[in-house]
C-alpha atoms as a PDB file:
ATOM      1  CA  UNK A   1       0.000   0.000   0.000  1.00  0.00           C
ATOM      2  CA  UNK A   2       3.072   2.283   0.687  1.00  0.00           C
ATOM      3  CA  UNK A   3       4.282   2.299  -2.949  1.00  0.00           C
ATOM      4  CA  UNK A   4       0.754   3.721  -3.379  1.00  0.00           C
ATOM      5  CA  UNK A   5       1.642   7.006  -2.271  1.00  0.00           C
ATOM      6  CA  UNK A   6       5.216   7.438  -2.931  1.00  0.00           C
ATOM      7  CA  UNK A   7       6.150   4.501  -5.325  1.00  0.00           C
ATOM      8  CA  UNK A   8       8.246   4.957  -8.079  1.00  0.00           C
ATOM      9  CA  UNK A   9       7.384   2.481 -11.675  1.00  0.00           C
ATOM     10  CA  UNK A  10      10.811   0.491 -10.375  1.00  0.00           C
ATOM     11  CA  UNK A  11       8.913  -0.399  -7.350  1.00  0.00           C
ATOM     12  CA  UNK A  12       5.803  -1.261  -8.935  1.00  0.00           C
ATOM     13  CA  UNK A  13       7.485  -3.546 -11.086  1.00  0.00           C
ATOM     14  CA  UNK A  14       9.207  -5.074  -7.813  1.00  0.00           C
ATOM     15  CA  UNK A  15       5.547  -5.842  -6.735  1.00  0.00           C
ATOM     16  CA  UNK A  16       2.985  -6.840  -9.368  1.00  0.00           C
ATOM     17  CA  UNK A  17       3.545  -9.169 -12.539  1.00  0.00           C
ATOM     18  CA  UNK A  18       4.105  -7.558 -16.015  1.00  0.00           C
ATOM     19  CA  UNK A  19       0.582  -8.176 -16.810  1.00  0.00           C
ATOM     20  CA  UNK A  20      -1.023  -7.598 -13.628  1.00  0.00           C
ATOM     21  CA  UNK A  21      -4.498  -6.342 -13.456  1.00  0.00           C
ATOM     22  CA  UNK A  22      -6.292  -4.011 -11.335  1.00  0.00           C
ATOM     23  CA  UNK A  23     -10.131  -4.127 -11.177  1.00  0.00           C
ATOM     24  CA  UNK A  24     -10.397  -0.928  -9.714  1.00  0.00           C
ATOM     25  CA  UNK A  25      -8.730   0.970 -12.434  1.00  0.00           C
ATOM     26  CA  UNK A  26     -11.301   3.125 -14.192  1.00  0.00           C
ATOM     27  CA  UNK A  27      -8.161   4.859 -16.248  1.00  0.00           C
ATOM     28  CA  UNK A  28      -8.703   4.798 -20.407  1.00  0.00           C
ATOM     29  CA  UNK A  29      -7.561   3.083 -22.269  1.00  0.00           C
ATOM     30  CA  UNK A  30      -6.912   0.503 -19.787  1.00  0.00           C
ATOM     31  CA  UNK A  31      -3.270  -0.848 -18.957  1.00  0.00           C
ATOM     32  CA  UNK A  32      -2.311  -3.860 -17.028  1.00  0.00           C
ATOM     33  CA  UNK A  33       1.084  -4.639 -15.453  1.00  0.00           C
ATOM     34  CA  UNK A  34       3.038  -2.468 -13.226  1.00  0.00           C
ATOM     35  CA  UNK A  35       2.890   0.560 -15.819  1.00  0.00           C
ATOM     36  CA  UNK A  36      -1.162   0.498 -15.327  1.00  0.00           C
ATOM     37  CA  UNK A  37      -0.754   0.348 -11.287  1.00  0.00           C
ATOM     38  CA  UNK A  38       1.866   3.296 -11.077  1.00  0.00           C
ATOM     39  CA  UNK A  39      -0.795   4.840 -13.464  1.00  0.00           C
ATOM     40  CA  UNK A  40      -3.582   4.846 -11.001  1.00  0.00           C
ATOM     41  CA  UNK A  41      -1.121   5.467  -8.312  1.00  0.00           C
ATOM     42  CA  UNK A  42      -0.244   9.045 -10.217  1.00  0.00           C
ATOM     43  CA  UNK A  43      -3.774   9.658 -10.789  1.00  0.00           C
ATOM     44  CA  UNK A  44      -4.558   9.380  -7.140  1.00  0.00           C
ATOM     45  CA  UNK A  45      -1.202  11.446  -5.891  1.00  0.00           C
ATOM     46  CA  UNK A  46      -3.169  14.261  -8.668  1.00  0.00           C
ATOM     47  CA  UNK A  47      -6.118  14.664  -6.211  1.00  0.00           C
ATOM     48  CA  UNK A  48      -5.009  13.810  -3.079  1.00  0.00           C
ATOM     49  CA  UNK A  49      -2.064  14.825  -1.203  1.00  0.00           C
ATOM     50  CA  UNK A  50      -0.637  13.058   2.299  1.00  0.00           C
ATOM     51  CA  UNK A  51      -2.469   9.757   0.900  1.00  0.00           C
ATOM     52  CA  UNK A  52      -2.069   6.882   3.170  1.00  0.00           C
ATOM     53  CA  UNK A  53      -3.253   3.412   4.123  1.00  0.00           C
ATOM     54  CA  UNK A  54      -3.148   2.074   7.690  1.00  0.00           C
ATOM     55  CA  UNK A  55      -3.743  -1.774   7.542  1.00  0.00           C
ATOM     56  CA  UNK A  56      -5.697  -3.147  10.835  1.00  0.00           C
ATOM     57  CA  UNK A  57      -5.726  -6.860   9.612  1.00  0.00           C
ATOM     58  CA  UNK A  58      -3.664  -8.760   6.842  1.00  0.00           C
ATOM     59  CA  UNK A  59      -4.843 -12.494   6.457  1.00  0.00           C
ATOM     60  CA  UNK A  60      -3.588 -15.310   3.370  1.00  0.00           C
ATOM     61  CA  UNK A  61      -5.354 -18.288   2.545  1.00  0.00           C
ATOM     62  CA  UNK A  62      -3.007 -19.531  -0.339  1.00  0.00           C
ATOM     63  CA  UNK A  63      -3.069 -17.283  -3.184  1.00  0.00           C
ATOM     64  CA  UNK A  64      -5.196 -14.514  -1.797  1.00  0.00           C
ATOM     65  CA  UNK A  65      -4.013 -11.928   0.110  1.00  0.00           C
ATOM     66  CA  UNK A  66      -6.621  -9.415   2.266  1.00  0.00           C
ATOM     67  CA  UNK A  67      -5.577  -6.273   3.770  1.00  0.00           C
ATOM     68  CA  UNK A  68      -8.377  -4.273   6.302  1.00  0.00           C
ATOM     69  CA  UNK A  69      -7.660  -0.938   5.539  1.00  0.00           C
ATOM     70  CA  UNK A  70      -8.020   2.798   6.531  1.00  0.00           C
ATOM     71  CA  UNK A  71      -7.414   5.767   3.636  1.00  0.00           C
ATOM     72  CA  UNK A  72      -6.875   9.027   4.232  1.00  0.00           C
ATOM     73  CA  UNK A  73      -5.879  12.023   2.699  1.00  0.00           C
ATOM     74  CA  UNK A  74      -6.389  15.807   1.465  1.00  0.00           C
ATOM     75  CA  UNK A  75      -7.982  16.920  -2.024  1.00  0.00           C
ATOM     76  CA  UNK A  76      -6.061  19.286  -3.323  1.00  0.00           C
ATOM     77  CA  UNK A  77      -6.636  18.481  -6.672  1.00  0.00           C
ATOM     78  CA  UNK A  78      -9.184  17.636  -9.151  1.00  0.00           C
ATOM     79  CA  UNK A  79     -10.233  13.658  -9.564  1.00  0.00           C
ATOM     80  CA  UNK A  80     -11.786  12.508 -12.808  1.00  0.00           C
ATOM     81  CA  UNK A  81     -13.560   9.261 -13.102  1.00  0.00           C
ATOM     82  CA  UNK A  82     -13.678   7.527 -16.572  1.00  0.00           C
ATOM     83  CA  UNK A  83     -16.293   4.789 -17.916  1.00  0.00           C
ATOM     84  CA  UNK A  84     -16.049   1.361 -19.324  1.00  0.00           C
ATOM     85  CA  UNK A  85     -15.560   3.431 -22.992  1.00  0.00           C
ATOM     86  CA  UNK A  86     -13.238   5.927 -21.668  1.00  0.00           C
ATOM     87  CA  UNK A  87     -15.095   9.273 -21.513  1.00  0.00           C
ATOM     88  CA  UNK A  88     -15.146  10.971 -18.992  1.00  0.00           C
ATOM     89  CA  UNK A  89     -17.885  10.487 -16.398  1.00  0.00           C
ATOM     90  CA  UNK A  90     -17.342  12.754 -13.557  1.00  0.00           C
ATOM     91  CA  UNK A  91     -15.249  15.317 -12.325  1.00  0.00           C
ATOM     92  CA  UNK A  92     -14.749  16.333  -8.281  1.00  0.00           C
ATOM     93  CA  UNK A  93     -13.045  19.767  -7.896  1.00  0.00           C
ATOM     94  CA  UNK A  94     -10.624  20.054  -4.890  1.00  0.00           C
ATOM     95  CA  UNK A  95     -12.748  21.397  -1.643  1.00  0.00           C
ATOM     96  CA  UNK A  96      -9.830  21.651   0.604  1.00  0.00           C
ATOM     97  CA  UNK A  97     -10.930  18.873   2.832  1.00  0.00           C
ATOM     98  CA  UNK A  98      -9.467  15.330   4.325  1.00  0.00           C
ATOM     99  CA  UNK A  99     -11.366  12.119   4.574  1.00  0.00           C
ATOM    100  CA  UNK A 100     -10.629   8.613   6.251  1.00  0.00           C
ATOM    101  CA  UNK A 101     -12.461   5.721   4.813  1.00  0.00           C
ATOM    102  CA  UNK A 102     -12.224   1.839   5.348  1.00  0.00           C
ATOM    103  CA  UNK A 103     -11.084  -0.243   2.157  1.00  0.00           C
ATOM    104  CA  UNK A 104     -10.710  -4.471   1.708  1.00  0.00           C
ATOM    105  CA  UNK A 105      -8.287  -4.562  -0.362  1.00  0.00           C
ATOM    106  CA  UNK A 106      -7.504  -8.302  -2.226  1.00  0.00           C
ATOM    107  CA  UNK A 107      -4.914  -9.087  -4.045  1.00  0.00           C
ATOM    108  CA  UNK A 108      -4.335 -12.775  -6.201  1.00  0.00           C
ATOM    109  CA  UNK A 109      -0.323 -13.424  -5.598  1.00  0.00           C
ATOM    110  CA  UNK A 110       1.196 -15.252  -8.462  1.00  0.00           C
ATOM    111  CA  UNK A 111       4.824 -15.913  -8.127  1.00  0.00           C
ATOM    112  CA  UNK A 112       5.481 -13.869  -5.188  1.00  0.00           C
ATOM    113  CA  UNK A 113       4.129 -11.042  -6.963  1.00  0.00           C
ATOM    114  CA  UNK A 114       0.620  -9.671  -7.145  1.00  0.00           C
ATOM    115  CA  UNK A 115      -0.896 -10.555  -9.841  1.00  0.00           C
ATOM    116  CA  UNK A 116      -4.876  -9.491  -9.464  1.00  0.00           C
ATOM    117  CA  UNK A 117      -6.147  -6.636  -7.286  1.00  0.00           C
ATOM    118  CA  UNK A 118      -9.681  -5.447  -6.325  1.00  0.00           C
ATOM    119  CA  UNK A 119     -11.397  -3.733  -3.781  1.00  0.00           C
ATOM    120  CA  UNK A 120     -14.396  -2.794  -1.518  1.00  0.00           C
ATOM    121  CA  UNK A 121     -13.898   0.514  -0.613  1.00  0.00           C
ATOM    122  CA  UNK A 122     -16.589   2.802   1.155  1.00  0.00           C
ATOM    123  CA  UNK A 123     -16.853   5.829  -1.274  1.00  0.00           C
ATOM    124  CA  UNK A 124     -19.742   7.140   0.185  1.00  0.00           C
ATOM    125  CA  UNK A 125     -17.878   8.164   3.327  1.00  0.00           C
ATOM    126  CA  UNK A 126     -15.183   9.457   0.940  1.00  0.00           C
ATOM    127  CA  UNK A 127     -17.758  11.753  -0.570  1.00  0.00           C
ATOM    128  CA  UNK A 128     -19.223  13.308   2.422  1.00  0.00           C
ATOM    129  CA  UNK A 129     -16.050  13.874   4.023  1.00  0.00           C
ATOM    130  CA  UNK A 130     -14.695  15.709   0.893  1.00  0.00           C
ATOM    131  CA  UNK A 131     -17.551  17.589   0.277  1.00  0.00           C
ATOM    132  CA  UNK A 132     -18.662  15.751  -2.815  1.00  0.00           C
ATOM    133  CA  UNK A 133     -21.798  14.047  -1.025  1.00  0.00           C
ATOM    134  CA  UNK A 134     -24.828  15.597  -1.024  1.00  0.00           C
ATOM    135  CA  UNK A 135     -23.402  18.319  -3.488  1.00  0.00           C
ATOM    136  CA  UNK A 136     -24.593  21.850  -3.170  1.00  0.00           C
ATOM    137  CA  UNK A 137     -25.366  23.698  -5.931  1.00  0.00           C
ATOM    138  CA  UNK A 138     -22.690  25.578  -6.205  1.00  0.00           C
ATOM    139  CA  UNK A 139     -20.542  22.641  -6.291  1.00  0.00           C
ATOM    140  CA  UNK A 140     -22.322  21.027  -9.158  1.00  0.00           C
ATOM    141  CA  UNK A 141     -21.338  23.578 -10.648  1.00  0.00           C
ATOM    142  CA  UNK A 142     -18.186  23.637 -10.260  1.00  0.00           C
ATOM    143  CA  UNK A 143     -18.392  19.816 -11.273  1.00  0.00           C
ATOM    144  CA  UNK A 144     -20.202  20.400 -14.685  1.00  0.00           C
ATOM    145  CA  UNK A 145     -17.614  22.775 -15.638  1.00  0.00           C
ATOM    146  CA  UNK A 146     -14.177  20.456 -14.588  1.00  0.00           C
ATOM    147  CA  UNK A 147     -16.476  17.851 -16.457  1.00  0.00           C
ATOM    148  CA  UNK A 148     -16.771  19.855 -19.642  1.00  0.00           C
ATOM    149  CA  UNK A 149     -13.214  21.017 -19.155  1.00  0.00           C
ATOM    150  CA  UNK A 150     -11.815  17.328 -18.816  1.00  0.00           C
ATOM    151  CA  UNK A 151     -13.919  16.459 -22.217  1.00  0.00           C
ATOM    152  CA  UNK A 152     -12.569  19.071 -24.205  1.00  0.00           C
ATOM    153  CA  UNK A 153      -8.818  18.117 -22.339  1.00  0.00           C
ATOM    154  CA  UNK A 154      -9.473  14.422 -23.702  1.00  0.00           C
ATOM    155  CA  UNK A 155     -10.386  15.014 -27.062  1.00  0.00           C
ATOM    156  CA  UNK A 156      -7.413  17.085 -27.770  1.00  0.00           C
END
């Protein structure tokens, strides 16, 4: 989890097979391996500074690996969310504010490396704590126009 927030795409490769894939990667067009990890990674340094995991449990039962987790972090940038097609499918403007959420994290080990990773995360925590959840007005805004911003960025 520490490569996470500091990790360089040497380290990445020290921890995940070449073609390593991440379920919770919603990045486009889609990359696997430890280029598509350290991808996400950079996307989620973008939007949130001082991003950590604190891991309350760790259990293996042969190839899977669990981690019990705690995020937290600041938004001081902007996080964009792609679809299955990769367009963009919604922006959240920095507020300024922190957040701690629990996350499962499971990874599939393959060779002493990981070779699968997914997720149950609670976003809606995440959203209310940054500001996101329910959004005012003025922050839909704000949210429509990083959104139209982010399309016009992408088809450039």
């Amino acid at each position: 989890m520490e490569i996470m927030s500091t990790g360089t795409l040497e380290d990445f490769a020290e921890v995940y097979t070449a073609d390593a894939l991440d379920r919770e990667a919603d990045e486009y067009p889609p990359l696997r391996g430890p280029e598509g990890l350290h991808r996400s990674a950079e996307r989620l340094r973008g939007a949130f500074s001082d991003m950590r995991w604190e891991v309350h449990e760790a259990v293996q039962d042969g190839a899977l690996v669990v981690l019990h987790t705690t995020m937290t972090g600041h938004q001081t940038g902007t996080l964009t969310a792609y679809g299955p097609d990769g367009a963009v499918s919604a922006v959240f403007p920095s507020r300024g504010r922190s957040f701690s959420a629990t996350q499962t994290h499971w990874f599939r080990m393959e060779g002493g490396k990981i070779a699968e990773h997914w997720a149950n995360r609670d976003d809606m925590t995440m959203g209310r704590e940054l500001g996101w959840l329910p959004p005012t007005p003025g922050y839909i805004v704000k949210m429509v126009l990083a959104r139209r911003q982010a399309q016009r960025e992408a088809k450039a």
